[in-house]
N, C-alpha and C. Protein backbone atom coordinates (compact mmCIF):
# COMPACT_ATOMS: atom_id res chain seq x y z
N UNK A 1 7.56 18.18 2.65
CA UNK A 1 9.00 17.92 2.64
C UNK A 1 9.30 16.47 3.01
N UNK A 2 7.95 15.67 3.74
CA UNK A 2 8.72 14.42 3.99
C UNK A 2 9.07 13.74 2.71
N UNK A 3 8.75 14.15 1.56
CA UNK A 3 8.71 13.18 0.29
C UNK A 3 10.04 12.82 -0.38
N UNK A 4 10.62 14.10 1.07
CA UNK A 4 12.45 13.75 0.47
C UNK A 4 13.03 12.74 1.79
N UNK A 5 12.13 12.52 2.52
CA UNK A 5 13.15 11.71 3.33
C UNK A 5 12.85 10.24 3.75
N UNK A 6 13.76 9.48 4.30
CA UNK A 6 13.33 8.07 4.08
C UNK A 6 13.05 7.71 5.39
N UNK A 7 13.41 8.60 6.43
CA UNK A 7 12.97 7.67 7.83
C UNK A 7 12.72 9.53 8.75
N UNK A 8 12.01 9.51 9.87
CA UNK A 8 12.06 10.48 10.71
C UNK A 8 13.26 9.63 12.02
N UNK A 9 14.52 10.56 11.63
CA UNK A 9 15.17 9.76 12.78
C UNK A 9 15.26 9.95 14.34
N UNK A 10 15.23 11.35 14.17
CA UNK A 10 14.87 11.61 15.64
C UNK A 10 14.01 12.75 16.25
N UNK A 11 12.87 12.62 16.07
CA UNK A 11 11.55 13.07 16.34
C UNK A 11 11.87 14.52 17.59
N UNK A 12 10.83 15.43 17.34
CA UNK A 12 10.80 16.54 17.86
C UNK A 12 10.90 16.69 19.23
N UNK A 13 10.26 16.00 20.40
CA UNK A 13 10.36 15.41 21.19
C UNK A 13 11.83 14.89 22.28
N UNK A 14 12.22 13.84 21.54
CA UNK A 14 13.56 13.11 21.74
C UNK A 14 14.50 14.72 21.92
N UNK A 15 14.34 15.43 20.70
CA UNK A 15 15.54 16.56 20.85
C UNK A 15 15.18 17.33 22.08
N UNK A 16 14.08 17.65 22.56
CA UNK A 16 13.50 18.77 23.46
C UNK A 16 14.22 18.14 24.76
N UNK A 17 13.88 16.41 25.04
CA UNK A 17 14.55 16.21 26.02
C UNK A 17 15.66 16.03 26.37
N UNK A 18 16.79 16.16 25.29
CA UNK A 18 18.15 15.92 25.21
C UNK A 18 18.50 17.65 25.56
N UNK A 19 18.07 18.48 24.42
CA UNK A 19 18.27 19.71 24.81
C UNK A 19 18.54 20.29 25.89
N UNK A 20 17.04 20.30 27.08
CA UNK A 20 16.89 20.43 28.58
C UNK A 20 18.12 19.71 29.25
N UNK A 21 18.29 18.54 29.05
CA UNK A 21 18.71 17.59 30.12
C UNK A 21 20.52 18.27 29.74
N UNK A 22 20.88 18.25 28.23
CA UNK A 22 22.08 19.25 28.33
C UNK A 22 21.58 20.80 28.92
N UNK A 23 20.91 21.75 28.69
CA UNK A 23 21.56 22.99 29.26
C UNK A 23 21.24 22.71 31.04
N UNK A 24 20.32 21.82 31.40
CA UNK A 24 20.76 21.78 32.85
C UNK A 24 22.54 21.29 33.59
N UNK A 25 23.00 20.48 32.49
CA UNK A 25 24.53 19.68 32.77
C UNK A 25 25.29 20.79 32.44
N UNK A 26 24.82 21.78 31.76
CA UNK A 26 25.67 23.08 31.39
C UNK A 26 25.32 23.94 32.39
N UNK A 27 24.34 24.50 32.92
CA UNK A 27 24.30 24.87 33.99
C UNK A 27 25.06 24.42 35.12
N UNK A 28 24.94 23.77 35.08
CA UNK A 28 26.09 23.04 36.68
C UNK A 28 27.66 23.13 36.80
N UNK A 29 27.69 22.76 35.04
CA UNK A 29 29.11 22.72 34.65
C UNK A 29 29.48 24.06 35.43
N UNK A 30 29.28 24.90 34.92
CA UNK A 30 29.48 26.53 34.08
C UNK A 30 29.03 27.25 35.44
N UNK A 31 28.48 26.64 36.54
CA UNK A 31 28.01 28.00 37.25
C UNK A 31 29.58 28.72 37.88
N UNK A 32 29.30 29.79 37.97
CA UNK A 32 29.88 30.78 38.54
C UNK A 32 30.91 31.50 37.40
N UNK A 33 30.91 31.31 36.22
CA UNK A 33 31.86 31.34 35.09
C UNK A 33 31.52 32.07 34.12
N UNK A 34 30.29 32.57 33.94
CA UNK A 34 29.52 33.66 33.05
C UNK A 34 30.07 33.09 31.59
N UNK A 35 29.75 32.09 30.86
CA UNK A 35 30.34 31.59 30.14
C UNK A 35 30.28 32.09 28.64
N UNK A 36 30.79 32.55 27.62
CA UNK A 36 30.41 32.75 26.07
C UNK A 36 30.06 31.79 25.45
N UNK A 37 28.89 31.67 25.00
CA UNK A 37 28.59 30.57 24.00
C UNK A 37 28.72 30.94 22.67
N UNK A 38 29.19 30.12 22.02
CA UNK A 38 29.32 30.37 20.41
C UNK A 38 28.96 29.72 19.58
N UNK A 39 27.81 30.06 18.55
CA UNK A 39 26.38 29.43 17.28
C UNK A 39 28.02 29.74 16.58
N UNK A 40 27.66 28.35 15.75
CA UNK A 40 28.53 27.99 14.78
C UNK A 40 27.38 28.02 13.62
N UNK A 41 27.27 29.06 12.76
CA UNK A 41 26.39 28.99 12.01
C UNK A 41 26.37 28.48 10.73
N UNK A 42 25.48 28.13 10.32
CA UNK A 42 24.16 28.34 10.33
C UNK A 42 23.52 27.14 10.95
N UNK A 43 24.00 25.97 10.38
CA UNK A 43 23.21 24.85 10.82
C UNK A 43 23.13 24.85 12.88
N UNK A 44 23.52 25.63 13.83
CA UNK A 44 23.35 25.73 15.00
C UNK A 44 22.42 26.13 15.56
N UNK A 45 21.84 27.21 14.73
CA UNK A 45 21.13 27.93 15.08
C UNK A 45 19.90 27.69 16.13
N UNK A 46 19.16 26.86 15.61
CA UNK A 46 17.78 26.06 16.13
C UNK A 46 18.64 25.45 17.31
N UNK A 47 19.55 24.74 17.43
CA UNK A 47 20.30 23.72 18.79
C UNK A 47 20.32 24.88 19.81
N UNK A 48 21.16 26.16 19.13
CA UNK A 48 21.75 27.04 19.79
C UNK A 48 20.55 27.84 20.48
N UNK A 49 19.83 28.40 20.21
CA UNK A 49 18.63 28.89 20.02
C UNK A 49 17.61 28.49 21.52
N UNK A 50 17.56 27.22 21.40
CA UNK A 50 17.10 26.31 22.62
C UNK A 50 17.90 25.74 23.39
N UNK A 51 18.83 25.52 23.45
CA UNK A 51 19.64 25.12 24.07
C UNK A 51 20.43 26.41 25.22
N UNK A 52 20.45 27.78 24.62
CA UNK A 52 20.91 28.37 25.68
C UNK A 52 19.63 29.44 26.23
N UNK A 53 18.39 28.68 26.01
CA UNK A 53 16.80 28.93 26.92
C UNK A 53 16.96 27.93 28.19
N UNK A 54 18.11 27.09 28.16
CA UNK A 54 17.99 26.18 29.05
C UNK A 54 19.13 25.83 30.03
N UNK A 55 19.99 27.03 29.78
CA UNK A 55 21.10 27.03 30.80
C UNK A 55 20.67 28.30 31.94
N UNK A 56 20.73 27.89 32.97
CA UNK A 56 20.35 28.91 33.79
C UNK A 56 21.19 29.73 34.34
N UNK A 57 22.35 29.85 33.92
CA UNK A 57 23.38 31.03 34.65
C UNK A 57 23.54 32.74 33.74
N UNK A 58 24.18 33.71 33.88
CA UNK A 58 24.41 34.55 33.13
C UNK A 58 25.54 34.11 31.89
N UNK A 59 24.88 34.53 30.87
CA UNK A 59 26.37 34.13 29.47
C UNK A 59 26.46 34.88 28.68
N UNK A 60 26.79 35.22 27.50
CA UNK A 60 26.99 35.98 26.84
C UNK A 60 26.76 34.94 25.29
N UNK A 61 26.58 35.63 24.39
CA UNK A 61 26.25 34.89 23.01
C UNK A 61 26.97 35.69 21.84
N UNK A 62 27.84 34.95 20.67
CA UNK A 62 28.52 35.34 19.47
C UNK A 62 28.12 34.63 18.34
N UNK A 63 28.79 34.59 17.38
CA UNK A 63 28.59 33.94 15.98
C UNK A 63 29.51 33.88 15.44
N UNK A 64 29.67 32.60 14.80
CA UNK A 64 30.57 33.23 13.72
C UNK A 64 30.16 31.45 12.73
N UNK A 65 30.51 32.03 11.54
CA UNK A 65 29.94 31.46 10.38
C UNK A 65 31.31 30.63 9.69
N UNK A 66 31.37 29.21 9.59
CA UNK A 66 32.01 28.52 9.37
C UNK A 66 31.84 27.21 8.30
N UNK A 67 32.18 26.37 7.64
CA UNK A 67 31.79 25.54 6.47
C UNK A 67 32.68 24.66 5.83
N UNK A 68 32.50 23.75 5.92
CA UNK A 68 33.33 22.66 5.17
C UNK A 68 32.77 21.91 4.32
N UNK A 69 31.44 22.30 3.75
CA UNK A 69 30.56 21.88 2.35
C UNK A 69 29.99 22.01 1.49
N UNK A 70 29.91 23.44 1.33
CA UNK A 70 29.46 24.37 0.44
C UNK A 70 28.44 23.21 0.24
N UNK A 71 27.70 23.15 -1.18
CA UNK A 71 26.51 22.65 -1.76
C UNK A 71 26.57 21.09 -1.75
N UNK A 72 27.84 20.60 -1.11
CA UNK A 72 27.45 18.74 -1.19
C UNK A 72 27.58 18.40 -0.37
N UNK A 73 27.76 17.11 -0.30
CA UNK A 73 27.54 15.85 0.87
C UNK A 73 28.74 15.52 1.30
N UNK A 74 29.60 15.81 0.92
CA UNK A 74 30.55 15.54 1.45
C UNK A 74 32.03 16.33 1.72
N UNK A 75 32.61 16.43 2.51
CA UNK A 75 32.95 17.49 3.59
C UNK A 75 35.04 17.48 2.84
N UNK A 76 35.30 18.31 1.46
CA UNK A 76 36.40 18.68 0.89
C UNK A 76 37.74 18.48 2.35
N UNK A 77 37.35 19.15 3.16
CA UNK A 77 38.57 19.59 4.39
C UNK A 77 38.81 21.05 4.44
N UNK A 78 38.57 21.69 3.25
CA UNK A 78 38.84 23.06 3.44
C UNK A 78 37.82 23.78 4.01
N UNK A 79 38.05 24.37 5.29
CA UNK A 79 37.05 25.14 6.36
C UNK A 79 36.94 26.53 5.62
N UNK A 80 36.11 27.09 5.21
CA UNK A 80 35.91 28.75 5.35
C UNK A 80 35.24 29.22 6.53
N UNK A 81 35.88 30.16 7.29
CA UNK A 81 35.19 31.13 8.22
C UNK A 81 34.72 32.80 7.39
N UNK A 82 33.69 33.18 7.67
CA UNK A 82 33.28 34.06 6.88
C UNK A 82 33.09 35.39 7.77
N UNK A 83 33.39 35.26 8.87
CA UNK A 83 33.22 36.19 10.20
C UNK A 83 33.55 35.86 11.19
N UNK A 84 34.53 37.15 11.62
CA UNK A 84 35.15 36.79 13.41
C UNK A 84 34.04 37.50 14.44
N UNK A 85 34.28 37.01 15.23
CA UNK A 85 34.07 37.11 16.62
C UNK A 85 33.67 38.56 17.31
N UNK A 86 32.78 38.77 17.62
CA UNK A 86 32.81 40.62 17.90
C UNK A 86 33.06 40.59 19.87
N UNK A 87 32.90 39.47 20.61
CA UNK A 87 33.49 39.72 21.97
C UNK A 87 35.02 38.99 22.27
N UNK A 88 35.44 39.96 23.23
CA UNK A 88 36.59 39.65 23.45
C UNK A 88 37.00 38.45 24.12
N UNK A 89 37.82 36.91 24.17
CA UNK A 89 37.34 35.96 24.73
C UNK A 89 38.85 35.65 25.77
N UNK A 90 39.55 36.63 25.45
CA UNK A 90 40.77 36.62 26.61
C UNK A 90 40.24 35.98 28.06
N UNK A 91 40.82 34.76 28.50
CA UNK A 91 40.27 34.52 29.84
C UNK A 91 38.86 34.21 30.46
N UNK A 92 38.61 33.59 28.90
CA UNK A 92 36.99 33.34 29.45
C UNK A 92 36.63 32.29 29.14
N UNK A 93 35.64 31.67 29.72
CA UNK A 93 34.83 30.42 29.38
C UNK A 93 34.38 29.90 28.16
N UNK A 94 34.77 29.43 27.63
CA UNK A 94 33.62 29.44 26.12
C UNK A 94 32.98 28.27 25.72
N UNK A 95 32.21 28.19 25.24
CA UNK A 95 31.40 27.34 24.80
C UNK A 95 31.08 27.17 23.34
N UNK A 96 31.51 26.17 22.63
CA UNK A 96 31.32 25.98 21.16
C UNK A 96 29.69 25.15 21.01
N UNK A 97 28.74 25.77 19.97
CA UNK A 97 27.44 24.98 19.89
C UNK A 97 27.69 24.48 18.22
N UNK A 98 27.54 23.24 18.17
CA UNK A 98 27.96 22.77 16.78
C UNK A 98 26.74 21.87 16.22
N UNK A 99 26.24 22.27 14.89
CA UNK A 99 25.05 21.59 15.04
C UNK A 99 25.91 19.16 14.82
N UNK A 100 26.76 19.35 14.19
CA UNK A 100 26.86 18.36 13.46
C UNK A 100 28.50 17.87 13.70
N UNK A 101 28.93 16.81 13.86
CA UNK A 101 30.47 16.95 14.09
C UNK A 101 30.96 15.38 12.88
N UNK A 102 31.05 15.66 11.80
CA UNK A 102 31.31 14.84 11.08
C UNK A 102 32.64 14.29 11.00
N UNK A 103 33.34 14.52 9.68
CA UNK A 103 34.63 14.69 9.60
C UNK A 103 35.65 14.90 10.89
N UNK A 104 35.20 16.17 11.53
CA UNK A 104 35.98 16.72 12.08
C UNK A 104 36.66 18.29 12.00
N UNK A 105 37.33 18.63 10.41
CA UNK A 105 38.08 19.07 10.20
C UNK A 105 37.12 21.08 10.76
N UNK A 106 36.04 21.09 10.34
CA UNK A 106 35.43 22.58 10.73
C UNK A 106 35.59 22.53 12.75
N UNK A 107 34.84 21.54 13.16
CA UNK A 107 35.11 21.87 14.35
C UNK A 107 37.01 21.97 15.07
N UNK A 108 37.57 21.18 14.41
CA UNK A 108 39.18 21.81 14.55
C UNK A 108 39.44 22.14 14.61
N UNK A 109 39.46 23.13 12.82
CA UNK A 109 39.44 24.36 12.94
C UNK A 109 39.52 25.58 14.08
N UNK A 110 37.73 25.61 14.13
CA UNK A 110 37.50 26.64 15.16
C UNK A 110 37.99 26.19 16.23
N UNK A 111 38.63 25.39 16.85
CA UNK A 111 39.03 25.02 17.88
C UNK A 111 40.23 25.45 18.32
N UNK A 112 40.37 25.15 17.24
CA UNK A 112 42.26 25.81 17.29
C UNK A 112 42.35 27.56 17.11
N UNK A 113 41.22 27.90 16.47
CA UNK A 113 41.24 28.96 16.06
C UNK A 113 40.85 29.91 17.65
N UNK A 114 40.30 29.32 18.10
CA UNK A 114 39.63 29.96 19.66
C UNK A 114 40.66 29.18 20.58
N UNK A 115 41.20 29.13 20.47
CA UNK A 115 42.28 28.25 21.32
C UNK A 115 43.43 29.69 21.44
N UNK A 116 43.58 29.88 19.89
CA UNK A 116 44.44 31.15 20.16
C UNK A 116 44.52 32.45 20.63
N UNK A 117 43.34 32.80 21.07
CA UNK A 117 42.61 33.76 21.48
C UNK A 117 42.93 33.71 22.89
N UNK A 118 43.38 32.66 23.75
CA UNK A 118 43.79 32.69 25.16
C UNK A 118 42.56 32.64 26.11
N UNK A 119 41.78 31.91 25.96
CA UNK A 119 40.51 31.78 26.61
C UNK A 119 40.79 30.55 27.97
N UNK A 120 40.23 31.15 29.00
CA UNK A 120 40.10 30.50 29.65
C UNK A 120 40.07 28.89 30.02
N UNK A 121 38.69 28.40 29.03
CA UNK A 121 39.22 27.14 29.11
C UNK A 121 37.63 27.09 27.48
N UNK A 122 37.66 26.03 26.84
CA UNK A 122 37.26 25.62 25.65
C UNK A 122 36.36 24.76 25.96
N UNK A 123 35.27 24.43 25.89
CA UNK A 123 33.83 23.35 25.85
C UNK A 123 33.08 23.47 24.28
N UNK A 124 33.28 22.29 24.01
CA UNK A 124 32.41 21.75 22.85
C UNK A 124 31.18 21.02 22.82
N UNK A 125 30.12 21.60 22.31
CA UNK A 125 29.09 21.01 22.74
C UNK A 125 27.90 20.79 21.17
N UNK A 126 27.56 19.47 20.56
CA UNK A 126 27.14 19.06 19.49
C UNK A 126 25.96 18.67 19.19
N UNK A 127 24.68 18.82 18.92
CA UNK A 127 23.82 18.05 18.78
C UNK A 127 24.23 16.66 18.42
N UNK A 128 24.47 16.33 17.29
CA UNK A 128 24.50 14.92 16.90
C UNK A 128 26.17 14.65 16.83
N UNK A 129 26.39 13.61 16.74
CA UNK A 129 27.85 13.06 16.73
C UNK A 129 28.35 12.05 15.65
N UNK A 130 28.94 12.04 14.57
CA UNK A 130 29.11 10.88 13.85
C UNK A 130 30.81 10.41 13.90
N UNK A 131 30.85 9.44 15.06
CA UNK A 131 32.39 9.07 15.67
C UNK A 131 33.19 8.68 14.36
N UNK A 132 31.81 7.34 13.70
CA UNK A 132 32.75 6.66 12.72
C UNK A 132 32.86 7.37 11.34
N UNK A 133 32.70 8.48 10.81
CA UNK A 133 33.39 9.72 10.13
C UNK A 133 34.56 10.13 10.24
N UNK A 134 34.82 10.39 11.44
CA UNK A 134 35.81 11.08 11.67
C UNK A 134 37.19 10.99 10.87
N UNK A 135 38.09 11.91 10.21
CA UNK A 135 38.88 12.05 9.57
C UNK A 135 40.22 12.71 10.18
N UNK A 136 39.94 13.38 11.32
CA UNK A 136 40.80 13.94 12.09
C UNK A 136 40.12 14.09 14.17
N UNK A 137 41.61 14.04 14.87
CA UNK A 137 40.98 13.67 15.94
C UNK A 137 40.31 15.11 16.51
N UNK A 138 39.45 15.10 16.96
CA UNK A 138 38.71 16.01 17.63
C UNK A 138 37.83 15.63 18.57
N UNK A 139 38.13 16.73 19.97
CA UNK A 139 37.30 16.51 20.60
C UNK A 139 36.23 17.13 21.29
N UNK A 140 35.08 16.33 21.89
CA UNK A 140 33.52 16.86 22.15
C UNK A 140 33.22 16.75 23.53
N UNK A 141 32.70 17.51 24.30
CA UNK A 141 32.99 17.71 25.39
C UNK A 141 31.48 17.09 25.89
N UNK A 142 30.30 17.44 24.65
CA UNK A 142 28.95 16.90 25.14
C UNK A 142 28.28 17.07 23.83
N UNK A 143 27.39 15.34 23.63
CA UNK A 143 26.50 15.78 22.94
C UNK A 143 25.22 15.05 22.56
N UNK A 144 24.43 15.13 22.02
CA UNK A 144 22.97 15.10 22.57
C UNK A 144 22.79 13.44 21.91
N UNK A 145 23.13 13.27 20.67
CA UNK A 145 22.85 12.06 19.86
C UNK A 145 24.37 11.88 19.42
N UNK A 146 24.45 10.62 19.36
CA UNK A 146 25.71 9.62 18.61
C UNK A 146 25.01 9.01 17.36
N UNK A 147 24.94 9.14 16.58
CA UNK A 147 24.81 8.67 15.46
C UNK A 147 25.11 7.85 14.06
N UNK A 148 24.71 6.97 13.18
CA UNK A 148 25.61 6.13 12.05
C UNK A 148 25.50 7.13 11.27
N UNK A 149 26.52 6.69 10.40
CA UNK A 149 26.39 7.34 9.17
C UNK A 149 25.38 7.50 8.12
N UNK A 150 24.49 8.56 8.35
CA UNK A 150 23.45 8.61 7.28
C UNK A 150 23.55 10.22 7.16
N UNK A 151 22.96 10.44 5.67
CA UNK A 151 22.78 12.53 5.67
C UNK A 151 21.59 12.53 5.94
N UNK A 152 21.56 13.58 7.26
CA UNK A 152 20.21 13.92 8.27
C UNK A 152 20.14 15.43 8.02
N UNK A 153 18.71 15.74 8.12
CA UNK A 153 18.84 17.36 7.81
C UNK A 153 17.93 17.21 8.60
N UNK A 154 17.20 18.60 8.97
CA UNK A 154 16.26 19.16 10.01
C UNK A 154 16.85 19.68 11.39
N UNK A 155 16.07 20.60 11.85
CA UNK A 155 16.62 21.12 13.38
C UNK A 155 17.92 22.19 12.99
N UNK A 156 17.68 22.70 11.85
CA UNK A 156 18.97 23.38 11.41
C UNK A 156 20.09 22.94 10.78
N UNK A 157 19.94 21.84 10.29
CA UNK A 157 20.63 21.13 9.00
C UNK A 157 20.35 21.03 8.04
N UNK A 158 20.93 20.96 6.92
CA UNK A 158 20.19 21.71 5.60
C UNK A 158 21.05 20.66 4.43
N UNK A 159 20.40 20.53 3.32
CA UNK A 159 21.19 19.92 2.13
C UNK A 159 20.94 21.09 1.30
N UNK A 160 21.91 21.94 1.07
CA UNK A 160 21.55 22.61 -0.04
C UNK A 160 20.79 24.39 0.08
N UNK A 161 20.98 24.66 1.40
CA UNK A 161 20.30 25.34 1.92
C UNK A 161 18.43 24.47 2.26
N UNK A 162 18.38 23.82 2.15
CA UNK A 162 16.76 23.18 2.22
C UNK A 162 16.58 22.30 3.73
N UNK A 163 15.68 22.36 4.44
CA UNK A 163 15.51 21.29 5.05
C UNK A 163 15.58 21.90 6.69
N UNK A 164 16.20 23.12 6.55
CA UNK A 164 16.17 23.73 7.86
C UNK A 164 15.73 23.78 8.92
N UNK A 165 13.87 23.88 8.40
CA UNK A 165 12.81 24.38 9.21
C UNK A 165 12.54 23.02 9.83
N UNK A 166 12.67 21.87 9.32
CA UNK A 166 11.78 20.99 9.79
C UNK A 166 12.33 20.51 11.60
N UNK A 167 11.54 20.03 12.01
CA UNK A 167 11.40 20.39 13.84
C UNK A 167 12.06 19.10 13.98
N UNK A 168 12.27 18.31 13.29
CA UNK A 168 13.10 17.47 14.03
C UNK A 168 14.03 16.74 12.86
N UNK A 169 15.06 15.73 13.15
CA UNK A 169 15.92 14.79 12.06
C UNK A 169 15.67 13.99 11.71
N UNK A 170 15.45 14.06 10.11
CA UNK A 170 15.44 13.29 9.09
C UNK A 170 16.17 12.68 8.60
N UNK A 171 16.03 11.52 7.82
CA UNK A 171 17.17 11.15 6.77
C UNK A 171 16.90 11.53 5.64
N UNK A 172 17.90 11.78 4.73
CA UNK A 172 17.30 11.95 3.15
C UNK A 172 17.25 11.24 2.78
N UNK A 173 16.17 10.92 1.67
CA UNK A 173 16.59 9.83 0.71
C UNK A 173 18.32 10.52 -0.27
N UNK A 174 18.68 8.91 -0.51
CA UNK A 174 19.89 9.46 -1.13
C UNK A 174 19.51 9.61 -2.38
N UNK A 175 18.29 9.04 -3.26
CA UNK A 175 17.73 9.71 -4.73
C UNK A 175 18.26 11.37 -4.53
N UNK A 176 17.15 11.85 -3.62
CA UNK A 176 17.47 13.54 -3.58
C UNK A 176 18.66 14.01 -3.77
N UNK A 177 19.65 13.56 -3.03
CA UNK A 177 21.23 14.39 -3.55
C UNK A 177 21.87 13.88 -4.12
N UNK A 178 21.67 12.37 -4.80
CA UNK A 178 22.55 11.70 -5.62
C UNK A 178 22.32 12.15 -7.10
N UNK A 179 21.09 12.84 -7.43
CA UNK A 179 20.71 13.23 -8.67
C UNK A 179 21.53 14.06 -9.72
């Protein structure tokens, strides 16, 4: 698979220690609060996955499946959610795990969307960050990498459904999706 990408940007490693060093800052945050965390799927999964191996308090875990790109590179504005929520979040802690915060407009979304639900209080939390994207204001409460603008897949980011597995972030070449 490296034959699609042009640089390894941030190595397997780098993520493990960003990972740890967040769910310990989430631990601290969060103690005494039994907090819900919520995989924004799919691309979360792997963040989400390890990331709450590394918070040490009691929490609870949901899903829900969200998208602002169907098959391209670049992010329309129109969010689909494809599934709600199966715990109740009245008065509770929550925690958003987002693999990617581009645009903006999906994490908004759900933001607003869990906002209405009357929850306690709202934490956003991102692997990577791309500020100068942004298309609408949104905000991130923590996240592991700040990043330029390049399309990175791996660690649960995908072009196309592809690219998932690989253990750490890549860049693509832009041949691959410009084709």
């Amino acid at each position: 698979m490296e034959n699609f990408l042009s640089d390894i940007f941030i190595d397997e490693e780098k993520i493990q220690a960003k990972v740890q060093e967040l769910g310990c800052q989430l631990t601290e945050d969060l103690e005494n609060k039994e907090p819900v965390f919520i995989c924004i799927l799919k691309g979360s999964i792997l963040f989400f996955a390890d990331l709450i191996r590394e918070v040490k308090i009691p929490l609870e875990v949901d899903f829900l499946k969200a998208s602002s790109y169907g098959a391209g590179t670049e992010s329309p504005g129109i969010v689909e959610m494809a599934f709600d929520l199966k715990i109740d979040l009245t008065d509770r802690h929550v925690v958003l795990v987002e693999d990617i915060v581009d645009s903006g407009h999906t994490l908004k979304y759900i933001q607003n969307f869990i906002r209405k639900l009357k929850v306690a209080s709202l934490t956003t939390c991102t692997l990577l960050d791309k500020p100068d994207r942004r298309t609408v204001d949104v905000s991130v409460d923590y996240s592991c990498f700040v990043i330029p603008d390049a399309f990175v897949v791996g660690y649960g980011l995908d072009f196309d459904q592809k690219f998932r597995n690989l253990p750490y972030i890549g860049i693509l070449k832009e041949s691959y999706y410009s084709e």
